[in-house]
N, C-alpha and C. Protein backbone atom coordinates (compact mmCIF):
# COMPACT_ATOMS: atom_id res chain seq x y z
N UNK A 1 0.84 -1.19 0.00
CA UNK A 1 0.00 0.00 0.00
C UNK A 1 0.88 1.25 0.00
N UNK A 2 0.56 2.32 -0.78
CA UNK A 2 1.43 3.59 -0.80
C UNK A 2 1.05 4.54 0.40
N UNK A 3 1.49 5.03 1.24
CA UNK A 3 1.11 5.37 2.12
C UNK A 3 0.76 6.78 1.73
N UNK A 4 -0.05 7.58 2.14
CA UNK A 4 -0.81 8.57 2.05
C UNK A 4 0.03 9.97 2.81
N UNK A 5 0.67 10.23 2.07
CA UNK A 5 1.40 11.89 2.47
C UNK A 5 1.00 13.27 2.03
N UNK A 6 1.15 13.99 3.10
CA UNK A 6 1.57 15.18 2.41
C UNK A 6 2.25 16.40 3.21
N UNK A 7 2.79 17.42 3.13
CA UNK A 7 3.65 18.42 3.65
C UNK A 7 3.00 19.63 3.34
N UNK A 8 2.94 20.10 3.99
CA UNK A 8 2.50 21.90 3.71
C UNK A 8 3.47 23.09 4.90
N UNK A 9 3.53 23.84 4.04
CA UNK A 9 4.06 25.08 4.20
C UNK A 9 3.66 26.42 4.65
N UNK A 10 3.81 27.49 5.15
CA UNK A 10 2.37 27.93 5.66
C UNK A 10 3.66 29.54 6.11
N UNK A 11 4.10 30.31 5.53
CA UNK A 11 4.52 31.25 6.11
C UNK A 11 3.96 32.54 6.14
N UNK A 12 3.75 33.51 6.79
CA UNK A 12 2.95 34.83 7.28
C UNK A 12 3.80 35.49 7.87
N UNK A 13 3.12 37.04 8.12
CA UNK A 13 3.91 37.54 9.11
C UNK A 13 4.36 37.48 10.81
N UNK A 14 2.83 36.63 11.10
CA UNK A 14 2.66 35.69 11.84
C UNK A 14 3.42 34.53 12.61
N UNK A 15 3.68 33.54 11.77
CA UNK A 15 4.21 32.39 11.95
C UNK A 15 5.01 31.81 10.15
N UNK A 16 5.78 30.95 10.86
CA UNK A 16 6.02 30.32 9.67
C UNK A 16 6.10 28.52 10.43
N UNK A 17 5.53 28.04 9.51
CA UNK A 17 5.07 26.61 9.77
C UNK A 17 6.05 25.73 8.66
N UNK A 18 6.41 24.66 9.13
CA UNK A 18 6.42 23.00 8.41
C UNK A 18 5.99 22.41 8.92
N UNK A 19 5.05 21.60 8.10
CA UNK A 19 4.42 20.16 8.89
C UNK A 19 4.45 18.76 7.60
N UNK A 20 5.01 17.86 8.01
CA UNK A 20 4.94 16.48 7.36
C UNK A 20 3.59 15.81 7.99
N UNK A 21 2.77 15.13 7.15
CA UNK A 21 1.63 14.36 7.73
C UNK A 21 1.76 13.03 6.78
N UNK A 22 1.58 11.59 7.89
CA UNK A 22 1.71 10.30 6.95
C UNK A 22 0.64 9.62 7.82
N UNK A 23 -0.62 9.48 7.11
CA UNK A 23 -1.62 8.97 7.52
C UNK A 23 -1.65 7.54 7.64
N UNK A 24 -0.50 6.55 7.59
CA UNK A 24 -0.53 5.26 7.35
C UNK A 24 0.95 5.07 8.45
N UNK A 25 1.08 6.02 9.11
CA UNK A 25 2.46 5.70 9.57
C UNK A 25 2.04 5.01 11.01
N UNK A 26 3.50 5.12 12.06
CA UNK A 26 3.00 4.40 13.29
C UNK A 26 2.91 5.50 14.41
N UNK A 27 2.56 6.01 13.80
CA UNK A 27 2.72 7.19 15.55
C UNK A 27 3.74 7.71 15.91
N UNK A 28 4.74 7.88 15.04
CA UNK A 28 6.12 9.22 15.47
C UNK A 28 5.75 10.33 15.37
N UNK A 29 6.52 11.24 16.16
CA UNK A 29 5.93 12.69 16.27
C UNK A 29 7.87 13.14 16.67
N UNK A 30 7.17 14.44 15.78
CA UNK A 30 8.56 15.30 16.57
C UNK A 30 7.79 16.73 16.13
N UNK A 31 7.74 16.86 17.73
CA UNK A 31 6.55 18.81 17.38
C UNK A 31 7.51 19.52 17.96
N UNK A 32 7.72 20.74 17.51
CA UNK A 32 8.49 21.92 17.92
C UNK A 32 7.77 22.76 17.57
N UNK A 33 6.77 23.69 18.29
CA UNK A 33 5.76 24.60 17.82
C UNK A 33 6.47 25.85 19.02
N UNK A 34 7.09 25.92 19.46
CA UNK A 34 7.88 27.03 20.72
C UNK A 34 6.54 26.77 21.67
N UNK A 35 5.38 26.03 22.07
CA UNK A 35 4.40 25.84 22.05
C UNK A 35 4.50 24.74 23.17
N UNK A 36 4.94 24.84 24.23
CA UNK A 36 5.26 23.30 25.16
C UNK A 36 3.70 22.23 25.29
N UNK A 37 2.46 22.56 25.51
CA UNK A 37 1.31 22.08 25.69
C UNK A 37 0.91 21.87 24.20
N UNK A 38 1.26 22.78 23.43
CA UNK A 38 0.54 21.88 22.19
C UNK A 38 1.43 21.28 21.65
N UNK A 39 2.80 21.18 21.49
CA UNK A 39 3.41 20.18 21.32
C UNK A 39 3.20 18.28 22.15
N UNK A 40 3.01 18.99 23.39
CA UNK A 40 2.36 17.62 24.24
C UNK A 40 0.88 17.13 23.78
N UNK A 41 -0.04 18.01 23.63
CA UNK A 41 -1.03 17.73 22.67
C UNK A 41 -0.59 16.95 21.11
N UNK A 42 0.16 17.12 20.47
CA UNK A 42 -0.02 16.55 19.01
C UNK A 42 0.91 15.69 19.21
N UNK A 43 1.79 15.49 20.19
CA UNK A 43 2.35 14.23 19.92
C UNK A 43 1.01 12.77 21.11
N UNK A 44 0.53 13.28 21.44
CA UNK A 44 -0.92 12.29 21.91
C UNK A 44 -1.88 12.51 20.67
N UNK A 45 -1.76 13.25 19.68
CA UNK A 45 -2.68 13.15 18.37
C UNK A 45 -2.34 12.53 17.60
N UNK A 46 -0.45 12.53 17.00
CA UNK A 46 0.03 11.36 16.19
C UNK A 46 -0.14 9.56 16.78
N UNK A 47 0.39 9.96 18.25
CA UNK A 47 0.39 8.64 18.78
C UNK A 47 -0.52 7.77 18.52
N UNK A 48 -1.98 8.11 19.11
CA UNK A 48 -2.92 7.24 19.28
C UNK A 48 -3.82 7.01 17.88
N UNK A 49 -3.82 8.24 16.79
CA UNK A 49 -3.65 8.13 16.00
C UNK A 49 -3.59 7.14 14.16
N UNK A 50 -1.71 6.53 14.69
CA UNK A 50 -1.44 6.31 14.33
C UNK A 50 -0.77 6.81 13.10
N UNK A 51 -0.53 7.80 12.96
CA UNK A 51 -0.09 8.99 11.79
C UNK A 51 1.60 9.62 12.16
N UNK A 52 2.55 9.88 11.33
CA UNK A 52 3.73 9.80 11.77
C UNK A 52 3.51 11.65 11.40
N UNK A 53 3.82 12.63 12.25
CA UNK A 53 3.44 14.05 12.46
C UNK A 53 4.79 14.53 12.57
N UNK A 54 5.27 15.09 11.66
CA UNK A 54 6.19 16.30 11.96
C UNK A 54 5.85 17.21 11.70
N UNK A 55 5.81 18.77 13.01
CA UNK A 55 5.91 20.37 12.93
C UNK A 55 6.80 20.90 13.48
N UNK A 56 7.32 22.00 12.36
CA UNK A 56 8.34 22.84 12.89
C UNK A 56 7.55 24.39 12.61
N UNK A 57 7.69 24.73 13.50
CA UNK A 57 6.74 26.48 13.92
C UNK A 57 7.76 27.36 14.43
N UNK A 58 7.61 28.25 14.01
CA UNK A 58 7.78 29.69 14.71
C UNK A 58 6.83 30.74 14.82
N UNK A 59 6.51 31.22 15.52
CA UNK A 59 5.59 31.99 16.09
C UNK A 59 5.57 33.54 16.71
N UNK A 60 4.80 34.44 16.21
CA UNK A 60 4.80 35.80 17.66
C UNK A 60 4.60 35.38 18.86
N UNK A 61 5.49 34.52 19.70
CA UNK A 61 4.41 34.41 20.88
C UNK A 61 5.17 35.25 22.09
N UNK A 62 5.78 36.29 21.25
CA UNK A 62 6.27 37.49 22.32
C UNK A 62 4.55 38.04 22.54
N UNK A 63 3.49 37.99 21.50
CA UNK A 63 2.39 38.37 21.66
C UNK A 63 1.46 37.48 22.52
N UNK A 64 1.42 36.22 21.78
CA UNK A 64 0.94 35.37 22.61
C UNK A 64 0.96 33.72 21.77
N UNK A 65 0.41 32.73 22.38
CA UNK A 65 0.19 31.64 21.69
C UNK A 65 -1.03 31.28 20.28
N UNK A 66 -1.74 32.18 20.41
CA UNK A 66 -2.78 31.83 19.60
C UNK A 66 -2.89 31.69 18.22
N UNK A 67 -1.58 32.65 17.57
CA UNK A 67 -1.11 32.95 16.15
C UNK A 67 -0.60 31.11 15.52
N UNK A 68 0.33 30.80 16.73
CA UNK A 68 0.67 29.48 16.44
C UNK A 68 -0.32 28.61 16.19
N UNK A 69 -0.90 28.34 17.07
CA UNK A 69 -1.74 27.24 17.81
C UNK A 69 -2.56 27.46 16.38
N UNK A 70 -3.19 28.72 16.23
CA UNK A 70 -4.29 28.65 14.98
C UNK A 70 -3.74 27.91 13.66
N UNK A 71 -2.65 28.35 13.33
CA UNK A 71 -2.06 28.52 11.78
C UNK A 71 -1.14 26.27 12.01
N UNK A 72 -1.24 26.31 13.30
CA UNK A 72 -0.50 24.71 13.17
C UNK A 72 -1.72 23.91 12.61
N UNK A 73 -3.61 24.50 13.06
CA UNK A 73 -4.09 23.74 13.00
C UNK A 73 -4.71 23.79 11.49
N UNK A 74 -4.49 24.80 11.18
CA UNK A 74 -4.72 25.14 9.22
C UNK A 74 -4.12 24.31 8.53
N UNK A 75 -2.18 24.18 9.08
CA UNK A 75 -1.53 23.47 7.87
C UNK A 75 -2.08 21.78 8.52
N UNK A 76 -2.25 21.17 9.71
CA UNK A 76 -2.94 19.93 10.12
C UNK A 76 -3.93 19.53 8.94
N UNK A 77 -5.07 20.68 8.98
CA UNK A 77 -5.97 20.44 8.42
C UNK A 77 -5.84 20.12 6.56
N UNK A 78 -4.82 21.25 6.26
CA UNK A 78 -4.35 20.95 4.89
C UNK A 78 -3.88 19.92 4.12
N UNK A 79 -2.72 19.44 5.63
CA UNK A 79 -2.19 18.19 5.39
C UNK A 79 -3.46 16.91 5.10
N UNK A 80 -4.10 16.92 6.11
CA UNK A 80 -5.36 16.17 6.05
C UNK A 80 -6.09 15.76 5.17
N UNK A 81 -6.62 17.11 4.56
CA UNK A 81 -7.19 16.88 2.61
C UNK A 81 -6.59 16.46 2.15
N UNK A 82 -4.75 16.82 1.53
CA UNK A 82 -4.15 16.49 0.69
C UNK A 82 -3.64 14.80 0.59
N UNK A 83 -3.69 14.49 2.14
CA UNK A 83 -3.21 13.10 2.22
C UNK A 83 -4.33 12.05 2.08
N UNK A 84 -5.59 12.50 2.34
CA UNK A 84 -6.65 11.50 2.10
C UNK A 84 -7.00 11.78 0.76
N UNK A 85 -6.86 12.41 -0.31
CA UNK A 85 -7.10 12.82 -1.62
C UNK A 85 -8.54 12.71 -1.39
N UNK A 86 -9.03 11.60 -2.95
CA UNK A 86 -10.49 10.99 -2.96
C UNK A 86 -10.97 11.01 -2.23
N UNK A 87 -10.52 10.13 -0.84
CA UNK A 87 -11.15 9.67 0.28
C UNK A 87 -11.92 8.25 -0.02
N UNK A 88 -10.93 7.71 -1.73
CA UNK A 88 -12.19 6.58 -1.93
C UNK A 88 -11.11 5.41 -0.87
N UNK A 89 -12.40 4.31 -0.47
CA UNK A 89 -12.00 3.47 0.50
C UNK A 89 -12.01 3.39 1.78
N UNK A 90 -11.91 4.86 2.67
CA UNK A 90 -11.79 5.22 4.02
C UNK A 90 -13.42 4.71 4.74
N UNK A 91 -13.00 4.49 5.73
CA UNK A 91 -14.47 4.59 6.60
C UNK A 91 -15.04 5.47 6.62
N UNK A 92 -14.99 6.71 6.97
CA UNK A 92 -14.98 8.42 6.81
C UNK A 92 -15.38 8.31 8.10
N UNK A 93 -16.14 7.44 9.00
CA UNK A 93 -16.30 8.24 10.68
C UNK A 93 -15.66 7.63 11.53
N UNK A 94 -15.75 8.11 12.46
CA UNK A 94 -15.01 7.85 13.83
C UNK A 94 -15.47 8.27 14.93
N UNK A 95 -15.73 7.98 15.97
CA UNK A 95 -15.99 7.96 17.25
C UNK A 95 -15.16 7.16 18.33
N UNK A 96 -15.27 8.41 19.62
CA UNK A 96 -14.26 7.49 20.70
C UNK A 96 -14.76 8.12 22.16
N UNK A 97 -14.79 7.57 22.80
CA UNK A 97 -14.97 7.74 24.15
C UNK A 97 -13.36 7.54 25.52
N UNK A 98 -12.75 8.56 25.43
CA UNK A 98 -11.79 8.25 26.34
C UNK A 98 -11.57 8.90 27.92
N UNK A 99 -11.17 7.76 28.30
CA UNK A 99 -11.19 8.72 29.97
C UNK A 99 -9.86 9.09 30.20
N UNK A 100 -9.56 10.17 30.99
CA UNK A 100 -7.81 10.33 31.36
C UNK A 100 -8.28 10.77 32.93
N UNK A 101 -8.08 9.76 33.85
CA UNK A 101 -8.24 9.92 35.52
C UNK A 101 -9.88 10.54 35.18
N UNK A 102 -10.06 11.62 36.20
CA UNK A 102 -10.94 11.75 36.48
C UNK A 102 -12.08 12.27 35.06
N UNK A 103 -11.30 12.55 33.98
CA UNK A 103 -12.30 13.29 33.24
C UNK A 103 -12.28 12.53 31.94
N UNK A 104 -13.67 12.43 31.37
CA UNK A 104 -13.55 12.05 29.95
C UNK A 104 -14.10 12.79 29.28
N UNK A 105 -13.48 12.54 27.61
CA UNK A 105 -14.20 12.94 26.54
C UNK A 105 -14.58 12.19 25.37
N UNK A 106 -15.29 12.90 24.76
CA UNK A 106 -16.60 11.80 23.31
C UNK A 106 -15.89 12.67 22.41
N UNK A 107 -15.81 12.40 21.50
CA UNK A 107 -15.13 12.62 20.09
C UNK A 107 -16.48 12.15 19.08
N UNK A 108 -16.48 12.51 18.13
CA UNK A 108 -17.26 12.05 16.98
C UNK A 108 -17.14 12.97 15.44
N UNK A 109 -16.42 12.05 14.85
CA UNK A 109 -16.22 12.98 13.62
C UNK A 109 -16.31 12.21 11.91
N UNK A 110 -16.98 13.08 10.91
CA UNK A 110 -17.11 12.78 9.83
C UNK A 110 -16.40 13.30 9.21
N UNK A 111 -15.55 12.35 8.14
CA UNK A 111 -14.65 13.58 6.97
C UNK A 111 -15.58 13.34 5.87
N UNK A 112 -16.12 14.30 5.82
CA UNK A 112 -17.19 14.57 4.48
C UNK A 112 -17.18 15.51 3.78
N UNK A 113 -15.97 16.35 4.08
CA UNK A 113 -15.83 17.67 3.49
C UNK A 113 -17.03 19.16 3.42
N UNK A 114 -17.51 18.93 4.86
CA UNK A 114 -18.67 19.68 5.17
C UNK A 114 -18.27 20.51 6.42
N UNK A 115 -18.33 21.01 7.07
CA UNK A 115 -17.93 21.58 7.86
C UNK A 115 -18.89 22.26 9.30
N UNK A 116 -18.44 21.43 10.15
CA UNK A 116 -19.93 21.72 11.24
C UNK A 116 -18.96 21.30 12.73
N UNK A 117 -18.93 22.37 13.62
CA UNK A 117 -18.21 22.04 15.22
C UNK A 117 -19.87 22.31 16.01
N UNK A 118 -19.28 20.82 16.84
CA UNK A 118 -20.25 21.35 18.12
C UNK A 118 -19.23 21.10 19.51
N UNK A 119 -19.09 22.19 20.04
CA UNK A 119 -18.09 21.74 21.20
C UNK A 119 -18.72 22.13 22.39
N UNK A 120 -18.64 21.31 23.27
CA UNK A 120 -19.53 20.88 24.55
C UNK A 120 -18.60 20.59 25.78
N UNK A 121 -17.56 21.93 26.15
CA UNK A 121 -16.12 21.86 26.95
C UNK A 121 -16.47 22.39 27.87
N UNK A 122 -16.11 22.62 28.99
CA UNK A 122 -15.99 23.65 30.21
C UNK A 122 -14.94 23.06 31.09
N UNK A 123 -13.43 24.06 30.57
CA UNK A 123 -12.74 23.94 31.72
C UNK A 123 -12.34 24.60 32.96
N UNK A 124 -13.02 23.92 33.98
CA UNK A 124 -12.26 25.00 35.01
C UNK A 124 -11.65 26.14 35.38
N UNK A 125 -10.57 26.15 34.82
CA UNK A 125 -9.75 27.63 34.74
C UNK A 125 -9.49 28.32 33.41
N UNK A 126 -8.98 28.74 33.38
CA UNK A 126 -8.58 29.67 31.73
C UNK A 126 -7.19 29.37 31.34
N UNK A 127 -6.55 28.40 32.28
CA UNK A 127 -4.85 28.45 32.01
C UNK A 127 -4.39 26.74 32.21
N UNK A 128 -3.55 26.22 31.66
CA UNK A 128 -2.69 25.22 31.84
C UNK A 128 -1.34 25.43 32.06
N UNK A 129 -1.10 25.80 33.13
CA UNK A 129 0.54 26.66 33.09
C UNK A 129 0.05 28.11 32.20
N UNK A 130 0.73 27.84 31.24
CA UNK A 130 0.50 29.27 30.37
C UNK A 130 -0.15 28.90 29.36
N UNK A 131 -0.50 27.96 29.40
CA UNK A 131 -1.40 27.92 27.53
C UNK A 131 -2.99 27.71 28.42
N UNK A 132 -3.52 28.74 27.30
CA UNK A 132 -4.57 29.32 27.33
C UNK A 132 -5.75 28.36 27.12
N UNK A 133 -6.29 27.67 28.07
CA UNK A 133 -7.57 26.64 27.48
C UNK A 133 -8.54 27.09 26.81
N UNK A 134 -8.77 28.12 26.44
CA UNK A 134 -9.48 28.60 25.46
C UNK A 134 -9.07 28.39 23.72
N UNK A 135 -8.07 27.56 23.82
CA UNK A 135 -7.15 27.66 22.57
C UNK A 135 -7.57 25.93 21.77
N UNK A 136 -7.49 25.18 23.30
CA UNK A 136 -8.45 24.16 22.56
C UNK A 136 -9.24 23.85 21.76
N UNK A 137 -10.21 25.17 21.85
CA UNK A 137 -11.70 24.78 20.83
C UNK A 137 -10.89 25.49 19.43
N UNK A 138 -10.17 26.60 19.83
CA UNK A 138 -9.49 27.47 18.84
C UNK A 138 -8.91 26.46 17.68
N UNK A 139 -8.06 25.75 18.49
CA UNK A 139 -7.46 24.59 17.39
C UNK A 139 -8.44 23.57 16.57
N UNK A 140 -9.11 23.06 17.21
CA UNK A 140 -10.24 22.27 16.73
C UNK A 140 -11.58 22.83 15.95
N UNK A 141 -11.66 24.29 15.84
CA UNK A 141 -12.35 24.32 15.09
C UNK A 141 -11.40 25.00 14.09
N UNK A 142 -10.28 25.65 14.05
CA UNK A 142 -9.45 25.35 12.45
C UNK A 142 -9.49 24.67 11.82
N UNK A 143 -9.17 23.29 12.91
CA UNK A 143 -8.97 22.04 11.86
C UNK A 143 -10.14 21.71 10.88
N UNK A 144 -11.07 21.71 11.50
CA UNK A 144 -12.47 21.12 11.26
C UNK A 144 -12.75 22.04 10.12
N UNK A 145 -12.09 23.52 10.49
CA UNK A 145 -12.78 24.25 8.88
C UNK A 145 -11.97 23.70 8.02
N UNK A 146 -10.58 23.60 7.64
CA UNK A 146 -10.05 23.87 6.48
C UNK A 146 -10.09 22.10 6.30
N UNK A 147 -10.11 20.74 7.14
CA UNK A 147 -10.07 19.51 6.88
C UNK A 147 -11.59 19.46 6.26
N UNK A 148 -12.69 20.47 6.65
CA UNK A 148 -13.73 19.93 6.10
C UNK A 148 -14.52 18.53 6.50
N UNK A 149 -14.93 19.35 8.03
CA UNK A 149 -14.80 17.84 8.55
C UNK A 149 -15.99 18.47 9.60
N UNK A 150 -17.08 16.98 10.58
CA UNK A 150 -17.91 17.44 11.44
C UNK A 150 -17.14 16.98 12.28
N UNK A 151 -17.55 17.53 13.06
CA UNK A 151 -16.41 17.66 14.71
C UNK A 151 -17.23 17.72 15.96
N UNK A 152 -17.78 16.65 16.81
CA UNK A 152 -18.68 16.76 17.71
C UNK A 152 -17.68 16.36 18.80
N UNK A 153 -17.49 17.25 19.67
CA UNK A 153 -16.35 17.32 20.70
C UNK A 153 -17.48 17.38 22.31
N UNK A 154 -17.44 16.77 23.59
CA UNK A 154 -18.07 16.77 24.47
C UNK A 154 -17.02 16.25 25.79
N UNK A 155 -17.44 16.77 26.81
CA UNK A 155 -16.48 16.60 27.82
C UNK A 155 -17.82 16.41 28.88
N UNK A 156 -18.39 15.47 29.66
CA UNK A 156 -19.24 15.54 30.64
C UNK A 156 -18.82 15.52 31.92
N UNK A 157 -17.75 15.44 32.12
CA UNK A 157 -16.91 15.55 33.12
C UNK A 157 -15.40 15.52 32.94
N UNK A 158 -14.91 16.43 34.45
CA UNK A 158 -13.78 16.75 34.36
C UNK A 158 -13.46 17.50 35.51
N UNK A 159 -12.29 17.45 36.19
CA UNK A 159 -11.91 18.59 37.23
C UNK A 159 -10.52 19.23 36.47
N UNK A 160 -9.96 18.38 36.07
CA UNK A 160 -8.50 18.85 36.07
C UNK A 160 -8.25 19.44 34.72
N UNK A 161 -7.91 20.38 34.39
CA UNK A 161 -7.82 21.31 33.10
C UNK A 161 -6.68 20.37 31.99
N UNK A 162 -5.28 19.91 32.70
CA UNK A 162 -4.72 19.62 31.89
C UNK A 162 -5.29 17.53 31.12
N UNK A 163 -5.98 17.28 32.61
CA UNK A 163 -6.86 16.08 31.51
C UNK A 163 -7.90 16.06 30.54
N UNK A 164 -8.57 17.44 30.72
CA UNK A 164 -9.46 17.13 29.87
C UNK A 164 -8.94 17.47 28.37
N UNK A 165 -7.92 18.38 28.56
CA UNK A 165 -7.36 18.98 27.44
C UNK A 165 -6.77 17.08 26.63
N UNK A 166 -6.18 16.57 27.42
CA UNK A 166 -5.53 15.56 27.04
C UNK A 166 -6.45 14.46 26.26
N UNK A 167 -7.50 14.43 27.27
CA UNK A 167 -8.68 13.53 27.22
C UNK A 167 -9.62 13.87 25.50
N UNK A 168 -9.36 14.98 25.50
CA UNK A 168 -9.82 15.49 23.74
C UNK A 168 -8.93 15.16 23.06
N UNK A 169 -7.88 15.68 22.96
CA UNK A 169 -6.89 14.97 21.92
C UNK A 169 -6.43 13.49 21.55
N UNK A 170 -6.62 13.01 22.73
CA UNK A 170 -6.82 11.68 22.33
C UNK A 170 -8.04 10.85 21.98
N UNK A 171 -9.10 11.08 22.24
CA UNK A 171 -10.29 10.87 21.71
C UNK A 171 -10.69 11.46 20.27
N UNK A 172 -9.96 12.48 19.79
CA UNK A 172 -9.80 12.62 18.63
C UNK A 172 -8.71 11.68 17.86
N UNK A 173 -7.50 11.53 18.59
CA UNK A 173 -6.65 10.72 17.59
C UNK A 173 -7.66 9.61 17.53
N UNK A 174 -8.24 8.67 18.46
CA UNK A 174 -8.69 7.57 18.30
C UNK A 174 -9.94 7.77 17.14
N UNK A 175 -10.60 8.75 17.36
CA UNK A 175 -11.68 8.70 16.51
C UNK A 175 -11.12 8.97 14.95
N UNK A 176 -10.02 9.55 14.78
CA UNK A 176 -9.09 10.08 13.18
C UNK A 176 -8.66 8.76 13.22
N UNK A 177 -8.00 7.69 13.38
CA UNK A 177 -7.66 6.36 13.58
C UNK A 177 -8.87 5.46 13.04
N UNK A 178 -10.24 5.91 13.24
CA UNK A 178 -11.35 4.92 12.93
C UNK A 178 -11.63 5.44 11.07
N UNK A 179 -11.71 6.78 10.88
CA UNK A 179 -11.90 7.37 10.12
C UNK A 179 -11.46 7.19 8.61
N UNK A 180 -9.94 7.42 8.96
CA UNK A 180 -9.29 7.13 8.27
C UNK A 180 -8.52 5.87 7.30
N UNK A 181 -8.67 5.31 8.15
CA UNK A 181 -8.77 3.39 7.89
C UNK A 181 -9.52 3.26 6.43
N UNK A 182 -8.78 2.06 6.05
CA UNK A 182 -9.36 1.88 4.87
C UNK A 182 -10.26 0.59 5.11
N UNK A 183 -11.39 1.11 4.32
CA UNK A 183 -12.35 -0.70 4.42
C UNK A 183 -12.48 -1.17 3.86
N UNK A 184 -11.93 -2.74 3.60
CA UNK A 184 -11.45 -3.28 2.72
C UNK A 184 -12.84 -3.85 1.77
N UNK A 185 -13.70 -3.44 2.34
CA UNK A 185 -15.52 -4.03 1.98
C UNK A 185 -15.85 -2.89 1.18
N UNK A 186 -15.25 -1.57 0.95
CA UNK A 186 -15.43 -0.35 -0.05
C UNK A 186 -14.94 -1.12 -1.20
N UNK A 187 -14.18 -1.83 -1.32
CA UNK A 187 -13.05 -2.32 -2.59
C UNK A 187 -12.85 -0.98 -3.28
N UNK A 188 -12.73 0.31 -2.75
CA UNK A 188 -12.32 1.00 -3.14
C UNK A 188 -12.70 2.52 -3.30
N UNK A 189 -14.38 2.22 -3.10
CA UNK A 189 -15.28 3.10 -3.12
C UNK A 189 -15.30 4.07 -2.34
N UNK A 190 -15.82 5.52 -2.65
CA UNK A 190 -15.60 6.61 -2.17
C UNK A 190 -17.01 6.59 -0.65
N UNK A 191 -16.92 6.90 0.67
CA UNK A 191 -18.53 6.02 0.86
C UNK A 191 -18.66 7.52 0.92
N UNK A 192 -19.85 7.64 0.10
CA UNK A 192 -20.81 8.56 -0.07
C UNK A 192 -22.22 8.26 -1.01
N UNK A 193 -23.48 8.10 -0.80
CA UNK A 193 -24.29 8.08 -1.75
C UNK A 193 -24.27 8.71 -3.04
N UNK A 194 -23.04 10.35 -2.87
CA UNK A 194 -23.01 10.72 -4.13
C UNK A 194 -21.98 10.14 -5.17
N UNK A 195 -21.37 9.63 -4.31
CA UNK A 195 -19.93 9.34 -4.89
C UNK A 195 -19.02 9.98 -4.79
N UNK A 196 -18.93 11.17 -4.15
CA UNK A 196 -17.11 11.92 -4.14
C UNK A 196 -18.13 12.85 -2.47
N UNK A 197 -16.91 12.93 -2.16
CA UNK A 197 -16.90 13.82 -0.43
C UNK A 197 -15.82 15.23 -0.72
């Protein structure tokens, strides 16, 4: 099987981004986003996953984190389209339910090239160390615009800010892991009633 790549590039006045994405790989990661929490975030997104993730970022974050965090999750999302092309063969959904200690989260996502967030978060405080939990939904609904993707994100519990943060990202890798998979019962087929996504 040829494994499914792609790289995007992404420079502004902003940030300047590299990211490698290999949707068939085993879960290597090497994130350097100047970004300590979302780097710990996407290497629990390649991992569980299963997708081999390299980003290299630079960022204003003499201003703050958000310039990064946004523009990592654009070229994610870019990478995303470009590496699933067609999309003929894939399962296209995914769902996951994961707990991390005290808090879990539900994941549920379609790559249909449609674009719809429902996020259902409340964390505790406003901070993880210094990254901003408000940046969470920030990232996830980038992705979701430019991957073209439904994104039903829910947290029903939780105390601790840095699990639930965790508890999403990995319930997303797992649910991008279901998604993405190829089914070998498509023999090839795009699944859509119309035929292309």
């Amino acid at each position: 099987m040829t494994h499914r790549k792609a790289a995007v590039d992404r420079k502004t006045k902003e940030t300047d981004i590299r990211l490698s994405l290999d949707l068939d790989g085993t879960g290597t990661v090497a994130a350097a986003t100047g970004v300590g929490f979302l780097d710990h975030m996407l290497d629990h997104l390649g991992k569980h996953s299963l997708c081999d993730l390299t980003v290299r970022a630079q960022g204003d974050l003499h201003v703050d984190d958000h310039h990064t965090v946004e523009d990592v999750a654009l070229c994610l999302g870019e990478a995303l389209v470009k590496a699933l092309g067609d999309k003929a063969g894939i399962a296209r959904y995914g769902w996951a339910r994961v707990p991390m200690d005290e808090a879990l989260a539900e994941v549920a996502l379609d790559l249909s090239g449609r674009v719809a967030v429902v996020y259902d978060v409340t964390f505790p405080s406003s901070k993880v160390g210094t990254f901003d939990t408000q940046l969470v939904e920030e990232f996830l609904r980038r992705l979701a615009a430019v991957a073209g993707m439904n994104l039903h994100v829910s947290v029903p519990y939780g105390a601790n800010d840095h699990h639930i943060a965790e508890a999403i990202f990995k319930a997303l890798a797992q649910a991008l892991r279901q998604a993405k998979a190829i089914d070998p019962q498509r023999k090839g087929q795009v699944p859509s009633t119309k035929g292309a996504l």
